[in-house]
N, C-alpha and C. Protein backbone atom coordinates (compact mmCIF):
# COMPACT_ATOMS: atom_id res chain seq x y z
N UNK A 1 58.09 15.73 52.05
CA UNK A 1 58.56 15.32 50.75
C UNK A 1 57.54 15.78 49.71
N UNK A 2 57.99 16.32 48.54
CA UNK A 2 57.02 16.76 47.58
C UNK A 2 56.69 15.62 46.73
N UNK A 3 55.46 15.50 46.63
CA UNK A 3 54.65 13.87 45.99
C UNK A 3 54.47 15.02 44.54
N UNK A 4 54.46 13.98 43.05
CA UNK A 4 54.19 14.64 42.38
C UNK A 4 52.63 14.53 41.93
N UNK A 5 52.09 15.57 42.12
CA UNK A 5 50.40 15.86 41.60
C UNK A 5 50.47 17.43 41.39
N UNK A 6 49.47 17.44 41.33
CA UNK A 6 49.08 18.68 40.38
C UNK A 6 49.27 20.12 41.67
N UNK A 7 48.64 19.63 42.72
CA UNK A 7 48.54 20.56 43.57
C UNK A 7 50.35 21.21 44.36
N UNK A 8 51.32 19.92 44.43
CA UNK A 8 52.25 20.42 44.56
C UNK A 8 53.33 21.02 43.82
N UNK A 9 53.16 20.71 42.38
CA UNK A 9 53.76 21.34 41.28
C UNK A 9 53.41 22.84 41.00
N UNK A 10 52.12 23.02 41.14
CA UNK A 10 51.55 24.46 41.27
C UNK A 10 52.06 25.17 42.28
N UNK A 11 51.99 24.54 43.62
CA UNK A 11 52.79 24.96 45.08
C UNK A 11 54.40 25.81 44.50
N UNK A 12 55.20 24.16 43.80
CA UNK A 12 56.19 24.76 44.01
C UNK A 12 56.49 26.28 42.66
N UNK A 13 55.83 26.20 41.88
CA UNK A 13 56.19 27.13 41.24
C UNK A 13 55.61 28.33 41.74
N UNK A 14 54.65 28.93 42.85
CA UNK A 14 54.49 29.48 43.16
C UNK A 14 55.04 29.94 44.38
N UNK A 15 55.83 29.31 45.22
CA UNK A 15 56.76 29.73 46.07
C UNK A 15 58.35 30.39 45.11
N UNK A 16 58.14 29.42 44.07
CA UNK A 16 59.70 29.84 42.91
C UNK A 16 59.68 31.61 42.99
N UNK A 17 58.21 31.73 42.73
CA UNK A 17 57.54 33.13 42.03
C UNK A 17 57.71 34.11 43.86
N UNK A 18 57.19 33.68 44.80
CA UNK A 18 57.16 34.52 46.18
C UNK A 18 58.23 34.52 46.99
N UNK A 19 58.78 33.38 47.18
CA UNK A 19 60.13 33.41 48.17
C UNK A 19 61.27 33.98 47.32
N UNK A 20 61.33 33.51 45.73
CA UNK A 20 62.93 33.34 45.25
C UNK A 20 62.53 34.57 44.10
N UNK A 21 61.77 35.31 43.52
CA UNK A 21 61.33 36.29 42.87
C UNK A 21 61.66 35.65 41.47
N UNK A 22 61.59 33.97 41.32
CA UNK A 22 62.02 33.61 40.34
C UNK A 22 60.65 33.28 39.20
N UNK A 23 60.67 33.72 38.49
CA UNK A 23 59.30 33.35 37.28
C UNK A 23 60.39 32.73 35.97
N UNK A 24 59.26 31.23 36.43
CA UNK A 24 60.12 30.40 34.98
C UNK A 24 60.17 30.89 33.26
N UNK A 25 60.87 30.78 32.23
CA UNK A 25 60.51 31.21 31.44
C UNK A 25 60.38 30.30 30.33
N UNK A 26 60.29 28.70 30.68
CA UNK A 26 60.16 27.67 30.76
C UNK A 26 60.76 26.63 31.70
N UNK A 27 59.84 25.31 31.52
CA UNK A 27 59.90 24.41 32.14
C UNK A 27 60.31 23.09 31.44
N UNK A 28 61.28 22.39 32.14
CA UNK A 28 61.78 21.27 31.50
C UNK A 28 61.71 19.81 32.67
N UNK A 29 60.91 19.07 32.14
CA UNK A 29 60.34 18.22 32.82
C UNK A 29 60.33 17.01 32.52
N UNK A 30 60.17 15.92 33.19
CA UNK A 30 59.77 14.40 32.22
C UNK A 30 58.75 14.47 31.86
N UNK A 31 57.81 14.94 32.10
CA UNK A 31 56.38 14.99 31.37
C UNK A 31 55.58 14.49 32.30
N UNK A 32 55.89 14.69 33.28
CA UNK A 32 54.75 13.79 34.56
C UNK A 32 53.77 14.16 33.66
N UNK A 33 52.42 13.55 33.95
CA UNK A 33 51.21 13.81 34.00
C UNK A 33 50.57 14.81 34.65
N UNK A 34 51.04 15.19 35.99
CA UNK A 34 50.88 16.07 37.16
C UNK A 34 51.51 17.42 36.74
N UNK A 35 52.37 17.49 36.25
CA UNK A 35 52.70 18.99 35.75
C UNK A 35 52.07 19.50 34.59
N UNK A 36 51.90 18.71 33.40
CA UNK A 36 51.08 19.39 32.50
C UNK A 36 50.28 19.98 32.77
N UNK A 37 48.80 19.91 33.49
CA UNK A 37 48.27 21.16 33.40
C UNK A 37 48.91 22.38 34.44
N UNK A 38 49.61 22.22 34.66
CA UNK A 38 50.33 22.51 35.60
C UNK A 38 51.32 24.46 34.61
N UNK A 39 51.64 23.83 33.47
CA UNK A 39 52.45 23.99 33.05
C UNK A 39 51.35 24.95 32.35
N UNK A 40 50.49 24.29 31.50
CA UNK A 40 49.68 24.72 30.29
C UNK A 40 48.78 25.89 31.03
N UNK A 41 48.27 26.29 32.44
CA UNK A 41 47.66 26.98 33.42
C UNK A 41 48.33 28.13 33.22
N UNK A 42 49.79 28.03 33.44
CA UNK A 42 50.79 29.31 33.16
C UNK A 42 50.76 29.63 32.38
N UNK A 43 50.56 28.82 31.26
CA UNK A 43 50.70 29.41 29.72
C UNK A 43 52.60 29.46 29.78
N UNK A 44 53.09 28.13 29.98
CA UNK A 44 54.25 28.30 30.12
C UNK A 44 54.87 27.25 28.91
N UNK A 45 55.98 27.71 28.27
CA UNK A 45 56.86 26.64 27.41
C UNK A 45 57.26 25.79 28.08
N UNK A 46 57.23 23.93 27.41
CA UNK A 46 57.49 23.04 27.83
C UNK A 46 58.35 22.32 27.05
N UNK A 47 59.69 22.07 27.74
CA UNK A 47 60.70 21.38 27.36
C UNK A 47 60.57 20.41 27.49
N UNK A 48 60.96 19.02 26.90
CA UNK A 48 60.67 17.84 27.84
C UNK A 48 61.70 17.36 27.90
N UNK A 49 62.48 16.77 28.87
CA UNK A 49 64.00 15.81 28.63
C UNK A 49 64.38 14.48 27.90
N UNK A 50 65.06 15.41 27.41
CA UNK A 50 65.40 14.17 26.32
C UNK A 50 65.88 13.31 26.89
N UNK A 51 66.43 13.21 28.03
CA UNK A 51 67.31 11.59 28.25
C UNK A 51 65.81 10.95 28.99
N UNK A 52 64.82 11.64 28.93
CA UNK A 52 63.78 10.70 29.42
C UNK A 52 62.92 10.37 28.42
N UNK A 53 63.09 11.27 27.33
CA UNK A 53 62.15 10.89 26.47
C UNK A 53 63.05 9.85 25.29
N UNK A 54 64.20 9.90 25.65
CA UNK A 54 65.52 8.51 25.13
C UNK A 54 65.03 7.15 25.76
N UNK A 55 64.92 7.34 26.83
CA UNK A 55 64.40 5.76 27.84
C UNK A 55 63.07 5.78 27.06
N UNK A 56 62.18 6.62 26.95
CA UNK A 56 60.92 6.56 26.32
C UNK A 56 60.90 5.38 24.93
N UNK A 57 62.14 6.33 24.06
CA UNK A 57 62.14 5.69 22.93
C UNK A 57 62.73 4.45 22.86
N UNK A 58 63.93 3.89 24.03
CA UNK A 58 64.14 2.65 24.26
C UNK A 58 63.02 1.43 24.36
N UNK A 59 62.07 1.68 24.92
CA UNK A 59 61.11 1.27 25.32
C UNK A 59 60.17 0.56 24.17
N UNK A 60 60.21 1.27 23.55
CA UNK A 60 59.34 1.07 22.07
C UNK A 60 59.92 0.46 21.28
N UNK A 61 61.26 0.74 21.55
CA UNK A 61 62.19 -0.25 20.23
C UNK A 61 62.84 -1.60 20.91
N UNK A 62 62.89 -1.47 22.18
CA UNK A 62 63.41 -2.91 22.35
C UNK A 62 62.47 -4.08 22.65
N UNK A 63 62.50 -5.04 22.55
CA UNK A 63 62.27 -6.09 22.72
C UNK A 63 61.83 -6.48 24.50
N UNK A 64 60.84 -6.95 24.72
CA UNK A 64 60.80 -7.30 26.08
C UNK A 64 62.08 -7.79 26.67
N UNK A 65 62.30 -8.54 25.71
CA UNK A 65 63.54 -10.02 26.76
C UNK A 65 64.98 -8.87 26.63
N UNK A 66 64.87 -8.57 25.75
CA UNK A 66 66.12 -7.60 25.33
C UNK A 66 66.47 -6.40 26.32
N UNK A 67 67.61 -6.41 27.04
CA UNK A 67 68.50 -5.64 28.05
C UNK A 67 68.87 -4.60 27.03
N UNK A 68 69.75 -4.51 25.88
CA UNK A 68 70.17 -3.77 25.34
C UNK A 68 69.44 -3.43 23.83
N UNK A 69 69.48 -2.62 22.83
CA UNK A 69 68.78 -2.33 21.93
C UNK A 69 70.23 -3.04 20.60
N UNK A 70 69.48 -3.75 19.89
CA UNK A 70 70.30 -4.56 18.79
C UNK A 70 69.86 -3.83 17.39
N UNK A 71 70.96 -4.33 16.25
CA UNK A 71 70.82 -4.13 15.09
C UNK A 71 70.08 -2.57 14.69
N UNK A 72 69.36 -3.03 13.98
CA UNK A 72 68.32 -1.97 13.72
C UNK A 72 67.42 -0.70 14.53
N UNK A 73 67.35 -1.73 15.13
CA UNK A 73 67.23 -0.58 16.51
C UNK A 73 67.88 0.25 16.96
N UNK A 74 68.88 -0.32 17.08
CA UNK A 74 70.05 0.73 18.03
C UNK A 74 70.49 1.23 16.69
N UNK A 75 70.15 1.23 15.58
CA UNK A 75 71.22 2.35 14.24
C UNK A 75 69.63 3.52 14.62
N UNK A 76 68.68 3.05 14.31
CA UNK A 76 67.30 4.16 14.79
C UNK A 76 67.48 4.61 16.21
N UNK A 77 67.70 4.31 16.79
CA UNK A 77 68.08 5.09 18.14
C UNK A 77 68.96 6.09 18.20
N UNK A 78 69.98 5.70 17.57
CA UNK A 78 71.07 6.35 17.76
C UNK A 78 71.17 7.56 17.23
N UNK A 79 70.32 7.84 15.70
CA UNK A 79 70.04 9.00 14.43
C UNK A 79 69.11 9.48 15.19
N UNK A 80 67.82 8.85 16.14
CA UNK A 80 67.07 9.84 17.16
C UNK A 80 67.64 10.61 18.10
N UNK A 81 68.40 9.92 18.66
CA UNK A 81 69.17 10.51 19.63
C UNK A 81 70.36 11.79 19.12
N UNK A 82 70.75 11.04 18.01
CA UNK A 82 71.21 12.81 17.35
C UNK A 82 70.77 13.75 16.79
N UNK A 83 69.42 13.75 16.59
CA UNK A 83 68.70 14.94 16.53
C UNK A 83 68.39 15.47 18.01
N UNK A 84 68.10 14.93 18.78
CA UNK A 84 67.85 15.49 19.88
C UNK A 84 69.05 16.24 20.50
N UNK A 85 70.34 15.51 20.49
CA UNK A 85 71.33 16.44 20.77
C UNK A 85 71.75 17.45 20.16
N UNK A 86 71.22 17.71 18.70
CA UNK A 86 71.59 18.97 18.84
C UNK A 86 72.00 20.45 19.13
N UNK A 87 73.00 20.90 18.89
CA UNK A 87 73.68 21.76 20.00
C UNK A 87 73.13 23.84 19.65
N UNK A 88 73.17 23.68 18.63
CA UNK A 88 72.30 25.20 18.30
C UNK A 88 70.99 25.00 17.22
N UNK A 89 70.30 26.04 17.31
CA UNK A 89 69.00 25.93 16.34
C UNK A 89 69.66 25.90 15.13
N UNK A 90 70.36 26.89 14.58
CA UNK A 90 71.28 26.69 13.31
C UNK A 90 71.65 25.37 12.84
N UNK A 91 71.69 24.64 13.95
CA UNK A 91 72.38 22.93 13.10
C UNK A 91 71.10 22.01 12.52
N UNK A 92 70.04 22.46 13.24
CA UNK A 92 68.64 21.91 13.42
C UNK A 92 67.94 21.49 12.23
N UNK A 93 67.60 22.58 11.15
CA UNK A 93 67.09 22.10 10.34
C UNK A 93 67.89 21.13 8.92
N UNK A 94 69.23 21.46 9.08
CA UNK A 94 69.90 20.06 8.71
C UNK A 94 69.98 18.73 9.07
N UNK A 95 70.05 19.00 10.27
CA UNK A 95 69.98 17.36 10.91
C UNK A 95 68.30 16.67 10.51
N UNK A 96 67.47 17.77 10.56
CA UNK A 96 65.96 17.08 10.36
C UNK A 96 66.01 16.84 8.96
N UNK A 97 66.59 17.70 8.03
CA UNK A 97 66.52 17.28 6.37
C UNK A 97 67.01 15.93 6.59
N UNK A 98 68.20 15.41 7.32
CA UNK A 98 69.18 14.87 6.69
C UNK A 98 68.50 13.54 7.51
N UNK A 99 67.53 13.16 8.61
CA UNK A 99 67.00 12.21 9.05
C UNK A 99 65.79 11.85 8.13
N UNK A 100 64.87 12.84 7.99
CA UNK A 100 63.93 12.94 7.05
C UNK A 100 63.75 12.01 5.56
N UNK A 101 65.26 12.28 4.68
CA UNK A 101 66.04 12.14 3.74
C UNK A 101 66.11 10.73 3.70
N UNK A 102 67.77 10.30 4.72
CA UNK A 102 68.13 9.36 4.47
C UNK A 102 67.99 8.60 6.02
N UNK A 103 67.16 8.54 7.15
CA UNK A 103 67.04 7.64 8.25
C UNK A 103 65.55 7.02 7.69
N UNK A 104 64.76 7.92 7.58
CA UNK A 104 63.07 7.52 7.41
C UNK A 104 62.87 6.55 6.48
N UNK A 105 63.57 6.67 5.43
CA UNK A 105 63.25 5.60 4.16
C UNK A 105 64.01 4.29 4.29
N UNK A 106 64.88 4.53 5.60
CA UNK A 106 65.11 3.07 6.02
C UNK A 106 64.32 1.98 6.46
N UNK A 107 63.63 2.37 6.95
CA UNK A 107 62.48 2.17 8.50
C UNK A 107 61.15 2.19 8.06
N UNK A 108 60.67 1.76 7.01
CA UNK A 108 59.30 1.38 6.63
C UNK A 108 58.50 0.84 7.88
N UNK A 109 59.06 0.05 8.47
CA UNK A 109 58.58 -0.81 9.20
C UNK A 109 58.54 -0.22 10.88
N UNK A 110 59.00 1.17 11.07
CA UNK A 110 59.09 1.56 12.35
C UNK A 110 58.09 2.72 12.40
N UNK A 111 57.01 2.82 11.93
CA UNK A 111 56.25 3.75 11.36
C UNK A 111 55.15 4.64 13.17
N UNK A 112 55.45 3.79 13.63
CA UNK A 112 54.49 4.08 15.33
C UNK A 112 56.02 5.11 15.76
N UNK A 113 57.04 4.38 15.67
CA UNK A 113 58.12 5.22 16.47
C UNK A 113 58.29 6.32 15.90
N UNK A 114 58.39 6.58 14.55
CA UNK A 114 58.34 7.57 13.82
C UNK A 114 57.66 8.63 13.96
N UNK A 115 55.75 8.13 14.19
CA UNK A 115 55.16 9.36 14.38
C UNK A 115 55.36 9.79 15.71
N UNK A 116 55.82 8.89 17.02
CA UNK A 116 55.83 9.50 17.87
C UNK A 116 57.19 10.77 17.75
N UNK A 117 58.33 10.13 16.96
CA UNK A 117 59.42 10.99 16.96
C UNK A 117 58.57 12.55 16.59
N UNK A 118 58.28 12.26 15.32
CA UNK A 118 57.76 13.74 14.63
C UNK A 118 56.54 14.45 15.59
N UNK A 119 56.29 14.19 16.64
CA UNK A 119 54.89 14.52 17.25
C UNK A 119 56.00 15.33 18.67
N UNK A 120 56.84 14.61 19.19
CA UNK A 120 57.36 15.18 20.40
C UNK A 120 58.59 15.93 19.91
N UNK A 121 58.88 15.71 18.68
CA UNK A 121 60.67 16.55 18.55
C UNK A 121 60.16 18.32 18.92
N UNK A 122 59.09 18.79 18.33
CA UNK A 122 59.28 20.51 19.50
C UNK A 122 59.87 20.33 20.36
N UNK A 123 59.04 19.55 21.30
CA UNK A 123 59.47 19.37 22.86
C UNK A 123 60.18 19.28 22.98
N UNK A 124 61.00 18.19 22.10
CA UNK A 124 62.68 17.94 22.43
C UNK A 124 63.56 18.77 21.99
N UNK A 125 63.41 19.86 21.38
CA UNK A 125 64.54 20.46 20.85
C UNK A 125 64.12 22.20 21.28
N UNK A 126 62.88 22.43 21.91
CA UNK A 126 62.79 24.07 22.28
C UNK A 126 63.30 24.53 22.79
N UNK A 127 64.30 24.10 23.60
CA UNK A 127 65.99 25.20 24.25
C UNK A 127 66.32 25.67 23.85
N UNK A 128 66.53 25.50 22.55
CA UNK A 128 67.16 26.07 20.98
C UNK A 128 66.87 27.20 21.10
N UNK A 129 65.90 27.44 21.07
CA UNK A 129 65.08 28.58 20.80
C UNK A 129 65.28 29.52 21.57
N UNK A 130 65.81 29.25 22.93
CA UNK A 130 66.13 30.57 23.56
C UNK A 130 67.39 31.04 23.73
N UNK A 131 67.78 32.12 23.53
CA UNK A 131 69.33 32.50 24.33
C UNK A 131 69.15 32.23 25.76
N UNK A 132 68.62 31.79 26.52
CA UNK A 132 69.10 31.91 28.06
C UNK A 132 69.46 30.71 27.56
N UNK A 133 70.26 30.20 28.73
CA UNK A 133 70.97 28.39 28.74
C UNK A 133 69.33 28.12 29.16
N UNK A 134 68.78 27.18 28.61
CA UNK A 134 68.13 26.46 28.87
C UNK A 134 68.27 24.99 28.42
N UNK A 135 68.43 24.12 29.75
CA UNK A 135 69.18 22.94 29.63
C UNK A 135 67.39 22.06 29.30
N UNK A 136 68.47 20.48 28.15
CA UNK A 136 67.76 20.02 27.30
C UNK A 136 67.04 18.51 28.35
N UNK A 137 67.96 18.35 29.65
CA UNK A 137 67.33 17.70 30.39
C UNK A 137 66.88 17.94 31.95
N UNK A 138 66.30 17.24 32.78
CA UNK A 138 66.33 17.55 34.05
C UNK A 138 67.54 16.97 35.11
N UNK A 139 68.41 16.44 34.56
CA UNK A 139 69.77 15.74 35.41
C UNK A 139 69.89 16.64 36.32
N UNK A 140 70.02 18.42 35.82
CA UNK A 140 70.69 18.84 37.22
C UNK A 140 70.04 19.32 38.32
N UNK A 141 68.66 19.55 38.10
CA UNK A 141 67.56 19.24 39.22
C UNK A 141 67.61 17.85 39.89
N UNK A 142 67.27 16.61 39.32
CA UNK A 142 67.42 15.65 40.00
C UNK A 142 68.58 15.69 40.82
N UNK A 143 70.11 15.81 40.68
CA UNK A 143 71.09 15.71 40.91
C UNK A 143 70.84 16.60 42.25
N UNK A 144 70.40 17.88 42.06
CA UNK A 144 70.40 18.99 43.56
C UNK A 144 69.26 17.82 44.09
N UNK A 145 68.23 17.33 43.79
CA UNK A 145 67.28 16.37 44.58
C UNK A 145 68.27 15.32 44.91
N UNK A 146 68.98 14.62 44.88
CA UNK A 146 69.09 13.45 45.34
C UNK A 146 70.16 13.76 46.44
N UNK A 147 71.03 15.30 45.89
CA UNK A 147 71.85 15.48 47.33
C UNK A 147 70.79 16.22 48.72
N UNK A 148 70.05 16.69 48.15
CA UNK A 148 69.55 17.22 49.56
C UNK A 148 68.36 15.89 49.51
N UNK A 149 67.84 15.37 49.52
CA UNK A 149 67.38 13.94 49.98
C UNK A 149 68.37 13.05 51.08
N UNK A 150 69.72 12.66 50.31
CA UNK A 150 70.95 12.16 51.01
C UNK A 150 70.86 12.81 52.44
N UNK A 151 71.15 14.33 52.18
CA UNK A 151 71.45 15.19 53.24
C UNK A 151 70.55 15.27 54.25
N UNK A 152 68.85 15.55 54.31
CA UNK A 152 68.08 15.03 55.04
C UNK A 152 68.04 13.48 55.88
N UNK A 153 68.43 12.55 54.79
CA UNK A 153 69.01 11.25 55.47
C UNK A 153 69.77 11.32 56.21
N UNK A 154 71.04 11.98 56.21
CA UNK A 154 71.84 11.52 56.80
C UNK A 154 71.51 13.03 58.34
N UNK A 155 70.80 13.86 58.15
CA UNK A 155 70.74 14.48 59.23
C UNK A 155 69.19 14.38 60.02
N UNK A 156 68.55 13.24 59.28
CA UNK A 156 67.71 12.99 60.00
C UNK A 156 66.68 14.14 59.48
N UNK A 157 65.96 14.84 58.64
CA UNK A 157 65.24 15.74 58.53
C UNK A 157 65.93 17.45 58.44
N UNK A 158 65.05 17.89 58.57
CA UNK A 158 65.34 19.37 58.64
C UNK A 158 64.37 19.79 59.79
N UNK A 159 65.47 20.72 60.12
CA UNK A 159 64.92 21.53 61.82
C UNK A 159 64.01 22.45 61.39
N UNK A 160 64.19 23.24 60.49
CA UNK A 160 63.31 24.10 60.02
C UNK A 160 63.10 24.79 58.50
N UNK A 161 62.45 25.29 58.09
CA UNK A 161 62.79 25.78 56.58
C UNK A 161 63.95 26.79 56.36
N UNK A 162 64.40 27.03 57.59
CA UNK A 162 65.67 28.51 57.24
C UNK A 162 66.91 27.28 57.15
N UNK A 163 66.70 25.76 57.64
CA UNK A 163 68.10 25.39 57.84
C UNK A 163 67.91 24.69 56.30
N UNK A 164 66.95 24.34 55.74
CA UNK A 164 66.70 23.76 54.26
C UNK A 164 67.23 24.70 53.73
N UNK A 165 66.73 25.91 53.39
CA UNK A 165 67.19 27.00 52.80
C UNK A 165 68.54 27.20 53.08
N UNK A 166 69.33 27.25 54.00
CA UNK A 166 71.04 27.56 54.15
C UNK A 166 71.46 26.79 53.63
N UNK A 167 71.03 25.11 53.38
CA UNK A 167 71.33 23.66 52.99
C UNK A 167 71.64 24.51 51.03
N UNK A 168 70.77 24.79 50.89
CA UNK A 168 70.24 24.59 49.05
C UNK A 168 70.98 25.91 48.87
N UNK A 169 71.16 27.10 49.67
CA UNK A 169 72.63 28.11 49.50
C UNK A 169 74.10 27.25 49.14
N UNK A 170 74.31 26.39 50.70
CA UNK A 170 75.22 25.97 50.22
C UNK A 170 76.01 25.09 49.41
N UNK A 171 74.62 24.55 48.79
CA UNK A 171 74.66 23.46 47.35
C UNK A 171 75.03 24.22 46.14
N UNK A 172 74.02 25.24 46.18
CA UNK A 172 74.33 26.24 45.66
C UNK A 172 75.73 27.18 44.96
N UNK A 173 76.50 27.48 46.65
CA UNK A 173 77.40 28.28 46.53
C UNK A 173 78.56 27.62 45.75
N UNK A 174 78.64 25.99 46.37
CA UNK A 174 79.45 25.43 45.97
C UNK A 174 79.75 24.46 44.11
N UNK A 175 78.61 24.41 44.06
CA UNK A 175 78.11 24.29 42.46
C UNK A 175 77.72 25.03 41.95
N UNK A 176 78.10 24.99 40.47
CA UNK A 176 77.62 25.92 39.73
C UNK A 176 76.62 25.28 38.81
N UNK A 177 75.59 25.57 38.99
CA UNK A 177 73.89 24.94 38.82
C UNK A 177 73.52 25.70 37.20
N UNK A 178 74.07 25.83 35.82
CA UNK A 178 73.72 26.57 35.16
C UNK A 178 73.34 25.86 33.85
């Protein structure tokens, strides 16, 4: 099982690079701790996921006792969360005028969440920036992780690395991973 630290994050991007002739042209991550230098070594662009860096911002705005995010909160959540979804760079610097403008001067009082917003939005929005699809979270990595996890469960391990490898072909063949 790959533990996350520094030494196996380096591992795996360097098998990405020898077995699969694949060289990232960024990386989109939760931000472990363990990949950053990881990342910054390559001299590689770092995406970070927004639906993790959404739980992030949940975190800060809710309330201990509080399950769900109320009032005020959840109207600031929600104007964060739509900047982050933005869908092309073109829409981008409107949505930031238009939070800038009229979300910020709401929120005197949310001034910590704020700078963190303005400190991580690169991160959150550098997909933009490229024509390749570069997706804004890690869902569909996790998602190929949790079926071949399952799949090891339920077959008890793997016999060898060629039968892992036929496994992640035929995850592969049958999804379209893009």
């Amino acid at each position: 099982m790959l533990r996350k630290n520094k030494t196996a994050y380096s591992y795996l991007l360097q098998r990405l690079l020898d077995k699969a002739g694949y060289k990232p042209i960024c990386v989109v991550s939760d931000g472990h701790l363990s990949i950053i230098p990881v990342i910054r070594e390559r001299k590689l662009p770092h995406q970070r996921c927004t639906n993790h860096l959404l739980r992030e911002l949940k975190k800060k705005l809710a309330r201990k006792a509080e399950a769900e995010l109320t009032g005020r909160n959840k109207i600031l959540y929600s104007r964060i969360k739509w900047v982050f979804h933005t869908e092309t760079i073109e829409e981008l610097p409107d949505r930031i005028d238009y939070f800038r403008t009229m979300v910020v001067p709401l929120f005197p009082e949310k001034t910590s969440v704020l700078r963190w917003f303005w400190r991580i939005l690169p991160d959150a929005v550098l997909h933009l920036s490229y024509t390749e699809n570069i997706p804004p979270t890690t869902n569909r990595i996790e998602n190929l992780n949790g079926q071949v996890k399952q799949r090891l469960k339920t077959m008890r391990g793997m016999k060898s690395e060629k039968s892992l490898n036929n496994l992640l072909k035929i995850l592969f063949y049958f999804r379209k991973y893009k």
